[in-house]
PDB file of N, CA and C in Angstrom:
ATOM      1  N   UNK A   1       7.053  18.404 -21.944  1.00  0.00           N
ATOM      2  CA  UNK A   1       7.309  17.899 -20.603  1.00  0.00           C
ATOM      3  C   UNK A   1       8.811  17.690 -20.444  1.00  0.00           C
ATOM      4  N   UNK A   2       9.412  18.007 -19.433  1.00  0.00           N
ATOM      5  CA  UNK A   2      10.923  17.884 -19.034  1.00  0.00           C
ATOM      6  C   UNK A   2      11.037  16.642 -18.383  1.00  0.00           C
ATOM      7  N   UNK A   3      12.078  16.113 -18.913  1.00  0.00           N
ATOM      8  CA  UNK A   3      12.949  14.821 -18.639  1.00  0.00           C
ATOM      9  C   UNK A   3      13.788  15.191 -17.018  1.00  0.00           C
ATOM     10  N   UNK A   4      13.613  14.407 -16.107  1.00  0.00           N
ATOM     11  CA  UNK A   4      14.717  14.567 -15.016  1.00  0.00           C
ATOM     12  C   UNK A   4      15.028  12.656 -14.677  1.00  0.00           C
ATOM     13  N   UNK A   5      16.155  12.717 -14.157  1.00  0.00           N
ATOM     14  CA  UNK A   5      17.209  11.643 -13.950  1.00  0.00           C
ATOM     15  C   UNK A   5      17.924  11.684 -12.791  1.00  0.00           C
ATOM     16  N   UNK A   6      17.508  10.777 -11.806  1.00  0.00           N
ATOM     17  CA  UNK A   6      18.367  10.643 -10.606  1.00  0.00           C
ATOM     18  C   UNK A   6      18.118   9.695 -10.332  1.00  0.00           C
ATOM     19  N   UNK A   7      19.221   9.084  -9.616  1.00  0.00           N
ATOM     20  CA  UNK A   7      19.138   8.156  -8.502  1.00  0.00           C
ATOM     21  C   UNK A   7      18.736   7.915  -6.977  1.00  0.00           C
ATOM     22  N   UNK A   8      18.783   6.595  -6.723  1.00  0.00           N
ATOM     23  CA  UNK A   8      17.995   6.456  -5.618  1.00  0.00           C
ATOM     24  C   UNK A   8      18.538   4.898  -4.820  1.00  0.00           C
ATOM     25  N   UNK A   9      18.962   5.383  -3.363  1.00  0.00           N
ATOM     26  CA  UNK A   9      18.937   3.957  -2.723  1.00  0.00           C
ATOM     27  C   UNK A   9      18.267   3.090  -3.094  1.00  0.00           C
ATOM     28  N   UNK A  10      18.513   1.536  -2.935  1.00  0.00           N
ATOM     29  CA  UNK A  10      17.982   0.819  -3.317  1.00  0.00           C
ATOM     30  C   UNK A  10      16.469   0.642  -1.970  1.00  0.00           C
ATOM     31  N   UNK A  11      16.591   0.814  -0.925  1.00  0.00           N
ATOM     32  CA  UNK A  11      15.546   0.888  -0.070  1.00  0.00           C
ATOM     33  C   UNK A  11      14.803   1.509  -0.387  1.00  0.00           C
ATOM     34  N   UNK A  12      15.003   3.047  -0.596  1.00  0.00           N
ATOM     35  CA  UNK A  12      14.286   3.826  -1.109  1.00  0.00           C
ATOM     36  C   UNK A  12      13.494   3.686  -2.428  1.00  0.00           C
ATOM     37  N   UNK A  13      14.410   3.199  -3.459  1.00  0.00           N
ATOM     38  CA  UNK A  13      13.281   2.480  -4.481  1.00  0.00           C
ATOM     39  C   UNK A  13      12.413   1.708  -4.188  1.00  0.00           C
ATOM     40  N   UNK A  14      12.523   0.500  -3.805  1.00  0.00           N
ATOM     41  CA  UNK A  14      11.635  -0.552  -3.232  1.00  0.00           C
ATOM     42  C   UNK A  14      10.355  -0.132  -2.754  1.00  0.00           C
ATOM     43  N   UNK A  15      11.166   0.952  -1.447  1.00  0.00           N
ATOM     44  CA  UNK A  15      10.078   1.699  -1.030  1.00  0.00           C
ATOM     45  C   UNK A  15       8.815   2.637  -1.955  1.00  0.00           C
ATOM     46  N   UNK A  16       9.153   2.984  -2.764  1.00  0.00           N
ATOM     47  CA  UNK A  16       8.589   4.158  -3.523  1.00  0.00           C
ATOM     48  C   UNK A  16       7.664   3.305  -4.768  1.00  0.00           C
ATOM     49  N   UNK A  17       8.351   1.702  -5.064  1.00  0.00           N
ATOM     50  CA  UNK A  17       7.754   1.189  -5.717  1.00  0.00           C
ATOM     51  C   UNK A  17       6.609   0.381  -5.357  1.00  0.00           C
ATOM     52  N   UNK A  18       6.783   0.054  -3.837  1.00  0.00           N
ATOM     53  CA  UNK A  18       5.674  -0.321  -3.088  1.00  0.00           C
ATOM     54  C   UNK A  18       4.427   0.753  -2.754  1.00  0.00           C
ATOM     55  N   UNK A  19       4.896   1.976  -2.571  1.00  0.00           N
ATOM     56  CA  UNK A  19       3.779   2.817  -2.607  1.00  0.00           C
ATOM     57  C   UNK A  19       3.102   2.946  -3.397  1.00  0.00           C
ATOM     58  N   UNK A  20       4.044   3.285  -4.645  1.00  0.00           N
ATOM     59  CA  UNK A  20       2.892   3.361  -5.800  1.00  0.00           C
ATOM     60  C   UNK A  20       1.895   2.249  -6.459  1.00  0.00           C
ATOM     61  N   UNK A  21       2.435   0.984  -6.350  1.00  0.00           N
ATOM     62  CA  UNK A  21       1.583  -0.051  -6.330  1.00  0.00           C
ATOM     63  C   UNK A  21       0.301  -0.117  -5.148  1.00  0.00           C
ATOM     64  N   UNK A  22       0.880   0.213  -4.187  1.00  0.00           N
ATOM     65  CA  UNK A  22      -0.660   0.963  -3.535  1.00  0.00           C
ATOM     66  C   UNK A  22      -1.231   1.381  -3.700  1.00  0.00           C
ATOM     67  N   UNK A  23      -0.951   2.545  -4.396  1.00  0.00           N
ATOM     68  CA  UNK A  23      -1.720   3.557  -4.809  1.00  0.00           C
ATOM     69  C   UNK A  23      -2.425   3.195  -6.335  1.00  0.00           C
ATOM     70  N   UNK A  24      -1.764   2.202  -7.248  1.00  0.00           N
ATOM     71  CA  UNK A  24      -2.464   1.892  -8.104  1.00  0.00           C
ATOM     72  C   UNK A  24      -1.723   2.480  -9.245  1.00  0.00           C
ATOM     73  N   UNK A  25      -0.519   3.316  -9.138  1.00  0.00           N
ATOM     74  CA  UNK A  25       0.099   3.771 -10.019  1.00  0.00           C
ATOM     75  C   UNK A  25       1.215   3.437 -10.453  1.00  0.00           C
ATOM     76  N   UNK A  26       1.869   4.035 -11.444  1.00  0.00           N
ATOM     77  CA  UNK A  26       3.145   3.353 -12.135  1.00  0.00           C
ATOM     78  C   UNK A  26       3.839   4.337 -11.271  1.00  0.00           C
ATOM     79  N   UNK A  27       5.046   3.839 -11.297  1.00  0.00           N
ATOM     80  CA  UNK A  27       6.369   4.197 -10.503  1.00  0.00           C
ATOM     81  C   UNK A  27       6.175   6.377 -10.855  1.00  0.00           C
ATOM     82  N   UNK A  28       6.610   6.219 -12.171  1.00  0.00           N
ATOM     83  CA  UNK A  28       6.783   7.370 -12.488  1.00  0.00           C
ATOM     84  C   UNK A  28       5.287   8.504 -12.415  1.00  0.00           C
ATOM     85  N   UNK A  29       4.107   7.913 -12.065  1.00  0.00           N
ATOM     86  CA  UNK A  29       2.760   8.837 -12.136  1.00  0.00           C
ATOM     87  C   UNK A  29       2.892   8.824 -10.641  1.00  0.00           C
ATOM     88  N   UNK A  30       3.370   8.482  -9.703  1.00  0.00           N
ATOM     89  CA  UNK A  30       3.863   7.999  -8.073  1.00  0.00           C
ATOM     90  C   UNK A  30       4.484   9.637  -7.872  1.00  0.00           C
ATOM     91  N   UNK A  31       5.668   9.255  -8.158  1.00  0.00           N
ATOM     92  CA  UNK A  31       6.747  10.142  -8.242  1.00  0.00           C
ATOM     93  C   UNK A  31       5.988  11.515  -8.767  1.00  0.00           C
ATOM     94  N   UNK A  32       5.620  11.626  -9.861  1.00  0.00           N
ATOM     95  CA  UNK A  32       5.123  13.023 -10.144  1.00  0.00           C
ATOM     96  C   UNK A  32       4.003  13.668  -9.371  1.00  0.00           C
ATOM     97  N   UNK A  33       3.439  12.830  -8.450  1.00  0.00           N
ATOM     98  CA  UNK A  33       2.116  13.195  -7.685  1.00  0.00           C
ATOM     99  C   UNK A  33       2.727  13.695  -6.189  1.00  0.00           C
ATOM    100  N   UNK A  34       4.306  12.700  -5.891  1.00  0.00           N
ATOM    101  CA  UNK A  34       4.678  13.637  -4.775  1.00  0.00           C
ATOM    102  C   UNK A  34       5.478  14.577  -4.814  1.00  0.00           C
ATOM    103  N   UNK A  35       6.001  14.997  -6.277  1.00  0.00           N
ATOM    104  CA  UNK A  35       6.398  16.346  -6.733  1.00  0.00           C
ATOM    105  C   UNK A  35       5.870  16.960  -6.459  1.00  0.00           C
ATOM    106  N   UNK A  36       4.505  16.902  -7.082  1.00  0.00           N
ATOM    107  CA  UNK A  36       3.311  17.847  -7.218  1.00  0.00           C
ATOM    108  C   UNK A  36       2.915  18.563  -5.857  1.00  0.00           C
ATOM    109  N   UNK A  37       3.268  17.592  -4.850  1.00  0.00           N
ATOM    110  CA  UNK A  37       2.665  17.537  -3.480  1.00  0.00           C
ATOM    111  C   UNK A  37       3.539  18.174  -2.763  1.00  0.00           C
ATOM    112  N   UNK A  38       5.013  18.366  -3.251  1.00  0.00           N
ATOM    113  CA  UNK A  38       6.035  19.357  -2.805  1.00  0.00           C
ATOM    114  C   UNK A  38       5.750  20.618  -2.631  1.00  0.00           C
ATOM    115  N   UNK A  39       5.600  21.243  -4.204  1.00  0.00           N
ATOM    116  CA  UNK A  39       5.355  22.384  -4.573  1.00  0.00           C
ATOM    117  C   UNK A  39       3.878  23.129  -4.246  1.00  0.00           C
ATOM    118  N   UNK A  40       3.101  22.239  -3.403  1.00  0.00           N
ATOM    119  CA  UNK A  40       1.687  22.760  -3.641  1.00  0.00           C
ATOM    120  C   UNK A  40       1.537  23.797  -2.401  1.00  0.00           C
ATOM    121  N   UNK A  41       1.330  24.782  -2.784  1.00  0.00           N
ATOM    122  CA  UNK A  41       0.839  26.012  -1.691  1.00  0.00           C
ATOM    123  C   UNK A  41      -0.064  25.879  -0.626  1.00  0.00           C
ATOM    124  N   UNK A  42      -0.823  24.726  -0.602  1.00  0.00           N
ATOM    125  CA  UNK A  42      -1.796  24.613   0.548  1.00  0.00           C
ATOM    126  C   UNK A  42      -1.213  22.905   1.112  1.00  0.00           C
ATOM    127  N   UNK A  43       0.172  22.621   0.671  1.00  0.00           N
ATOM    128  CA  UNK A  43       0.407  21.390   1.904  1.00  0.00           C
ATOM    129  C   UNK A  43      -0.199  20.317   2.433  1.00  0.00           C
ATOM    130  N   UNK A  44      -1.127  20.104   0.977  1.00  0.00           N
ATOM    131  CA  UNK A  44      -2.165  18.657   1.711  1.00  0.00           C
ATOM    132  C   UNK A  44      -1.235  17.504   0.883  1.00  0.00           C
ATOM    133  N   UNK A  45      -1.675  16.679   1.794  1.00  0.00           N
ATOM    134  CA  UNK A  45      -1.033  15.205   1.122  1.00  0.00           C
ATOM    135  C   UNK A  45      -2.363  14.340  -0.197  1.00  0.00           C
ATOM    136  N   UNK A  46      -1.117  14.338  -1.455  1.00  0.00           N
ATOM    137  CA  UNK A  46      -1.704  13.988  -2.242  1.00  0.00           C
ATOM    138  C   UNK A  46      -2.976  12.506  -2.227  1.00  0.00           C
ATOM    139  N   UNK A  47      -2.285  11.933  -1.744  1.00  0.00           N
ATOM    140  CA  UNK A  47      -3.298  10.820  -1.335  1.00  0.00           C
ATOM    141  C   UNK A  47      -4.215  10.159  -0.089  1.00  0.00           C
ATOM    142  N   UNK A  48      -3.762  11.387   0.639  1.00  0.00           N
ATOM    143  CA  UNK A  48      -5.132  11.031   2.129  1.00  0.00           C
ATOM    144  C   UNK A  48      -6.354  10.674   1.825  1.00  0.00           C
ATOM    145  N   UNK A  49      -7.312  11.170   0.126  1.00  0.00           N
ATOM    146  CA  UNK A  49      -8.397   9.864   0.237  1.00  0.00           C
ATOM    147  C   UNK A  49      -8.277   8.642   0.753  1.00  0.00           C
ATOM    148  N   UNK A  50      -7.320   8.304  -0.296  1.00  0.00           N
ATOM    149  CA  UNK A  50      -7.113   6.706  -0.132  1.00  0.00           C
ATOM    150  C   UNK A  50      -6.621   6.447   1.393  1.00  0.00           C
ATOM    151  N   UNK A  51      -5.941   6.753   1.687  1.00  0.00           N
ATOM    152  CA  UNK A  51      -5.413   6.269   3.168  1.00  0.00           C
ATOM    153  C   UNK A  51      -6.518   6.563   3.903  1.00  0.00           C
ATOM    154  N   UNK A  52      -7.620   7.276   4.179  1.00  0.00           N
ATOM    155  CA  UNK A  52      -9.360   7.380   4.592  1.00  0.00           C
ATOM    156  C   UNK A  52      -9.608   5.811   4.334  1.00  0.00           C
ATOM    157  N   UNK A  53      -9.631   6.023   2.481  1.00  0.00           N
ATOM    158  CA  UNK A  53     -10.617   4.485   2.314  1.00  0.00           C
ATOM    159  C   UNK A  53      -9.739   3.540   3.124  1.00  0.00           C
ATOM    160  N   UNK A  54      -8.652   3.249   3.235  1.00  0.00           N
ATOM    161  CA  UNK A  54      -7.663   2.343   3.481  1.00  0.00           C
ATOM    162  C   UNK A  54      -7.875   2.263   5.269  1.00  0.00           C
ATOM    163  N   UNK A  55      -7.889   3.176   5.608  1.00  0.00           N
ATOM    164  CA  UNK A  55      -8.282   2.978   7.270  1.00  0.00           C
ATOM    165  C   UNK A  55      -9.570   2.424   7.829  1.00  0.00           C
ATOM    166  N   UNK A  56     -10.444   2.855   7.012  1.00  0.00           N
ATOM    167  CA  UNK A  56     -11.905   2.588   7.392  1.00  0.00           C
ATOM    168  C   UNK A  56     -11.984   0.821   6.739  1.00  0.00           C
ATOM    169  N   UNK A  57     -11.308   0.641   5.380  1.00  0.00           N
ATOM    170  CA  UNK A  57     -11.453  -0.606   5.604  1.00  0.00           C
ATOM    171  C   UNK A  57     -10.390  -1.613   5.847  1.00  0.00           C
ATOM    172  N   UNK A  58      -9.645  -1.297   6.565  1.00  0.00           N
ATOM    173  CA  UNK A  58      -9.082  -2.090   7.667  1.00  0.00           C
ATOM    174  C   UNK A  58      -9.432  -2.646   9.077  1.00  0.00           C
ATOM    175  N   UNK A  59     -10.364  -1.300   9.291  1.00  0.00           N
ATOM    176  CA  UNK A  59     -11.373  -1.333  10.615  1.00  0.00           C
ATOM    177  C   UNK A  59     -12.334  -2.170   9.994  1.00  0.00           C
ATOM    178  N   UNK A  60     -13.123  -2.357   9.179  1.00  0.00           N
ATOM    179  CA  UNK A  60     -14.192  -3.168   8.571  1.00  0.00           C
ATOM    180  C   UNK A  60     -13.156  -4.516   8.912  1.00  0.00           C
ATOM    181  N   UNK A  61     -12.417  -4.875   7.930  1.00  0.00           N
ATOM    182  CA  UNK A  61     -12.136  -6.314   7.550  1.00  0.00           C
ATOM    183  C   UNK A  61     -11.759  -6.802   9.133  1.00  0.00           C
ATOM    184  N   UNK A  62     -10.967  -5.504   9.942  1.00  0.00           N
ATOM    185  CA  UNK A  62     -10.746  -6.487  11.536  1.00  0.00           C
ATOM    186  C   UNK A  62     -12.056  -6.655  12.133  1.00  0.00           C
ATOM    187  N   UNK A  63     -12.810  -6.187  12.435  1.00  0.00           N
ATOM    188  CA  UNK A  63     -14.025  -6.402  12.897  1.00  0.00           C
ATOM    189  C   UNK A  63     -14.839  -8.113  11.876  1.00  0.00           C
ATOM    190  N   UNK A  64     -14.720  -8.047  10.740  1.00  0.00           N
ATOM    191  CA  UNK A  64     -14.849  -9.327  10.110  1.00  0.00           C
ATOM    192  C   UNK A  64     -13.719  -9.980  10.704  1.00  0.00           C
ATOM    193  N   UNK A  65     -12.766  -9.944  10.705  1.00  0.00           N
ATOM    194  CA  UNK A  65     -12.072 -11.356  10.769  1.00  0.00           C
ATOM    195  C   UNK A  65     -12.200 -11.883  11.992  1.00  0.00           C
ATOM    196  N   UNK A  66     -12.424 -10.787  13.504  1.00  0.00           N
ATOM    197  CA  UNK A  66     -12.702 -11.672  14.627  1.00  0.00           C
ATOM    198  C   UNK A  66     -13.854 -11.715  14.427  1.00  0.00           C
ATOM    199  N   UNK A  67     -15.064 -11.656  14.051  1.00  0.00           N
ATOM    200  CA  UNK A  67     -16.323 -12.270  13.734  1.00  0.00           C
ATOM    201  C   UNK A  67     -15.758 -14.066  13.146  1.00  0.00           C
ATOM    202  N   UNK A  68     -15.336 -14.170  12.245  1.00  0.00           N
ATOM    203  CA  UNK A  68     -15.017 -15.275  11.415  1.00  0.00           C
ATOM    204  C   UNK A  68     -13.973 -16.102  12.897  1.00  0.00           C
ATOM    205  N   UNK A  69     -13.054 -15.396  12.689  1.00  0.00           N
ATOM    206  CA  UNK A  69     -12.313 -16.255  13.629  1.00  0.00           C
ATOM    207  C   UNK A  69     -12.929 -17.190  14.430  1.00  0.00           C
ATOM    208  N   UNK A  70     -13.951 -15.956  15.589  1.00  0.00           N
ATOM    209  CA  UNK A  70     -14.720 -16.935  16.471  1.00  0.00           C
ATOM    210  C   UNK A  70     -15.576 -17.885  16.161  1.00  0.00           C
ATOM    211  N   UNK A  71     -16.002 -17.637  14.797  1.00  0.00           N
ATOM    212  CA  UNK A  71     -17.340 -18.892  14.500  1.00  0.00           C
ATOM    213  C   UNK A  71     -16.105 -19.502  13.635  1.00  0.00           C
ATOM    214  N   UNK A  72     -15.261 -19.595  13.188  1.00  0.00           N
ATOM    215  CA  UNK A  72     -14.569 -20.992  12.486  1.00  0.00           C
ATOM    216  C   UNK A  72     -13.111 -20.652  12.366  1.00  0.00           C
ATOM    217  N   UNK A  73     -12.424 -20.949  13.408  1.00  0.00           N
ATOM    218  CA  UNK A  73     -10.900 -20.639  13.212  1.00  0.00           C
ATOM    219  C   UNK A  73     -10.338 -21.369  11.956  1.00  0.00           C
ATOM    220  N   UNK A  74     -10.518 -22.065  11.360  1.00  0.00           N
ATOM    221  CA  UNK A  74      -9.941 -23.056   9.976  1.00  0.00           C
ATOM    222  C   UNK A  74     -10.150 -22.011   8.558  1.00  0.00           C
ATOM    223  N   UNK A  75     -11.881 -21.233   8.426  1.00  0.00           N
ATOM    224  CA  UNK A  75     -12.371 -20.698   7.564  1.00  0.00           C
ATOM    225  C   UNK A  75     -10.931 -19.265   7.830  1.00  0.00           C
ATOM    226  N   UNK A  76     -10.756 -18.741   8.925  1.00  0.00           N
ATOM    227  CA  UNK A  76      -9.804 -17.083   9.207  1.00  0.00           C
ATOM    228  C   UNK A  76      -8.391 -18.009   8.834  1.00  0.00           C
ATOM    229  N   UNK A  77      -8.159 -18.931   9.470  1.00  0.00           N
ATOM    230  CA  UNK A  77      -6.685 -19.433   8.897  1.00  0.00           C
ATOM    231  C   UNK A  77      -6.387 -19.369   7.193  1.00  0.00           C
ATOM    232  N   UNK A  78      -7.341 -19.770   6.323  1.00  0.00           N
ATOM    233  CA  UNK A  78      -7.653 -20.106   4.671  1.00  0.00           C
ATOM    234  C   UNK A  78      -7.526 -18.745   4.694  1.00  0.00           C
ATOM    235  N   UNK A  79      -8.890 -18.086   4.871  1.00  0.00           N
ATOM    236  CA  UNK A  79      -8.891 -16.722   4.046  1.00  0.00           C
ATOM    237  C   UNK A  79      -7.623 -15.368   4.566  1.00  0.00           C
ATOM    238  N   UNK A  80      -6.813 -16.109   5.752  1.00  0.00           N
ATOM    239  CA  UNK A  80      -5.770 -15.042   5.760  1.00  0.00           C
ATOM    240  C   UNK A  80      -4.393 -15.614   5.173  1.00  0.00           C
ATOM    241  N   UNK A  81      -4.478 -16.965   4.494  1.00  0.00           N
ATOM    242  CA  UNK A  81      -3.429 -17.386   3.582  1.00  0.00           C
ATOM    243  C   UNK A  81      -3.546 -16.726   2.578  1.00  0.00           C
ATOM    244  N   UNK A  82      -4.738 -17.004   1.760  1.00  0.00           N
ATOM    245  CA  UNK A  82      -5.132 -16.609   0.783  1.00  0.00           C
ATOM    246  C   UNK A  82      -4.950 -14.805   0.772  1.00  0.00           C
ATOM    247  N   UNK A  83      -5.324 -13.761   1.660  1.00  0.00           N
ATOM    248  CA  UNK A  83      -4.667 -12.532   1.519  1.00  0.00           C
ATOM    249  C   UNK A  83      -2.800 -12.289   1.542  1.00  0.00           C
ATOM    250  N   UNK A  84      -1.901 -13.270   2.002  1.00  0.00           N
ATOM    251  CA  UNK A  84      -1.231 -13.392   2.620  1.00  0.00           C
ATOM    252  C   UNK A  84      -0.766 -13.598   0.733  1.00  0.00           C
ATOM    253  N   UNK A  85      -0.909 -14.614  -0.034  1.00  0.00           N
ATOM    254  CA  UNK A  85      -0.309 -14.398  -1.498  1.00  0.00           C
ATOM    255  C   UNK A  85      -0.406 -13.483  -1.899  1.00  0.00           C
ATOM    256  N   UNK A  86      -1.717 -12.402  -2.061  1.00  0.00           N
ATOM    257  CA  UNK A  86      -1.773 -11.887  -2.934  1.00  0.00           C
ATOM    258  C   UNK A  86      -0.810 -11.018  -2.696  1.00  0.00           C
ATOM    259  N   UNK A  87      -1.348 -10.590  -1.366  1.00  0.00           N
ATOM    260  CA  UNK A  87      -0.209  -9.255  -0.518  1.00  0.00           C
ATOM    261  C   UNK A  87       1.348  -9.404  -1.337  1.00  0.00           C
ATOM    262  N   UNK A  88       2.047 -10.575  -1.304  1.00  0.00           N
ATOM    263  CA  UNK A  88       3.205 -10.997  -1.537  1.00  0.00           C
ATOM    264  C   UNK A  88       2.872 -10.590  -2.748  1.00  0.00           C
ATOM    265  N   UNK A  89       2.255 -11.395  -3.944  1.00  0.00           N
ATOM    266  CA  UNK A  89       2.103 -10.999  -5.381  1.00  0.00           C
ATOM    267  C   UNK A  89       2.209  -9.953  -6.063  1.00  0.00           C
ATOM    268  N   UNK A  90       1.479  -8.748  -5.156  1.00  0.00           N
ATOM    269  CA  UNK A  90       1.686  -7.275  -5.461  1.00  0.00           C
ATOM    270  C   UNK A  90       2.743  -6.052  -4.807  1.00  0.00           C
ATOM    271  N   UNK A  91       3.661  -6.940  -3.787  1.00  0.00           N
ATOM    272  CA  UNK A  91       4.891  -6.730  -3.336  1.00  0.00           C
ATOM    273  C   UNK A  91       4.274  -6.041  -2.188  1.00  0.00           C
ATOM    274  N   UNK A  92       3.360  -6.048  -1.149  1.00  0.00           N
ATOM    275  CA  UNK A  92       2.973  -5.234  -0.617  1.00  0.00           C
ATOM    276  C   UNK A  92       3.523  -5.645   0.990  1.00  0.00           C
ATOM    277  N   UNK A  93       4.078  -6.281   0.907  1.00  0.00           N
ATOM    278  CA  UNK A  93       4.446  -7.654   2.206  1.00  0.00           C
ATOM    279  C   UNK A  93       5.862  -6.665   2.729  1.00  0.00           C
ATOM    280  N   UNK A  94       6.238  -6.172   3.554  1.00  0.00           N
ATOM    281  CA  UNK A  94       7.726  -5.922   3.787  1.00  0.00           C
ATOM    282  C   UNK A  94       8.534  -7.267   4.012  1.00  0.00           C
ATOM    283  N   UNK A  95      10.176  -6.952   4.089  1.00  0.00           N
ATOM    284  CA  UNK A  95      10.754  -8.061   4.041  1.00  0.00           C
ATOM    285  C   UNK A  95      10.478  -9.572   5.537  1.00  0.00           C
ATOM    286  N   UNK A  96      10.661  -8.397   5.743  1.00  0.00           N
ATOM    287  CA  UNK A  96      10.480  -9.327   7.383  1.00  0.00           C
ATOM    288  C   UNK A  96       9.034 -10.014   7.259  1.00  0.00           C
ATOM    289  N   UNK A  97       7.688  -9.615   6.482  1.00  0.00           N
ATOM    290  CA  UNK A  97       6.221 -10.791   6.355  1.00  0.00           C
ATOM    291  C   UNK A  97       6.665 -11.426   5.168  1.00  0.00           C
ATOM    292  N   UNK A  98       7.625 -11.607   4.655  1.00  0.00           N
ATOM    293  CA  UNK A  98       7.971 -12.706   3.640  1.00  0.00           C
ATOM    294  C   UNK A  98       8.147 -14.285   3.756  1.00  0.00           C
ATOM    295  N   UNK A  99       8.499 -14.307   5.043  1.00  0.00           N
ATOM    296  CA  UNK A  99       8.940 -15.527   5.475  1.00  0.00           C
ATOM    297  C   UNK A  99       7.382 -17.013   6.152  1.00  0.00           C
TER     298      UNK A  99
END
């Protein structure tokens, strides 16, 4: 396997390190999957499963949370703190939902 070495804005890292923590991967298995996704002759994006699963359950959890909301605004306040760490924990928060 060949070694390559470059640099990278610091946004751009951040960025790239937040994706791959999305995706569940280490920085560098990240990076080699959108290599991969460069060079590939048929132009699909390496990870549109996930962004499928990721859409559909976003639509799920909003449909739960105004369910919840309306029967107990206190219970949606808790359980969107409580997403609100973890999000932060796994860096998934941009700068500006930090605050």
């Amino acid at each position: 396997m060949s070694k390559v070495n470059f640099r990278l804005e610091r946004a751009l890292h951040v960025a790239l390190v937040r994706r791959a923590r999305g995706a569940n991967l280490s920085l560098s298995a990240f990076i080699r999957q959108v290599l991969e996704q460069a060079v590939d002759e048929r132009k699909r994006y390496v990870f549109s499963s996930q962004d499928e699963i990721l859409a559909t359950t976003i639509q799920i959890l909003s449909i739960l949370a105004t369910s919840v909301g309306q029967q107990s605004p206190k219970t949606l306040e808790q359980g969107m703190a409580q997403a609100r760490s973890i999000l932060l924990e796994r860096g998934l928060l941009g700068e500006a939902d930090r605050s």
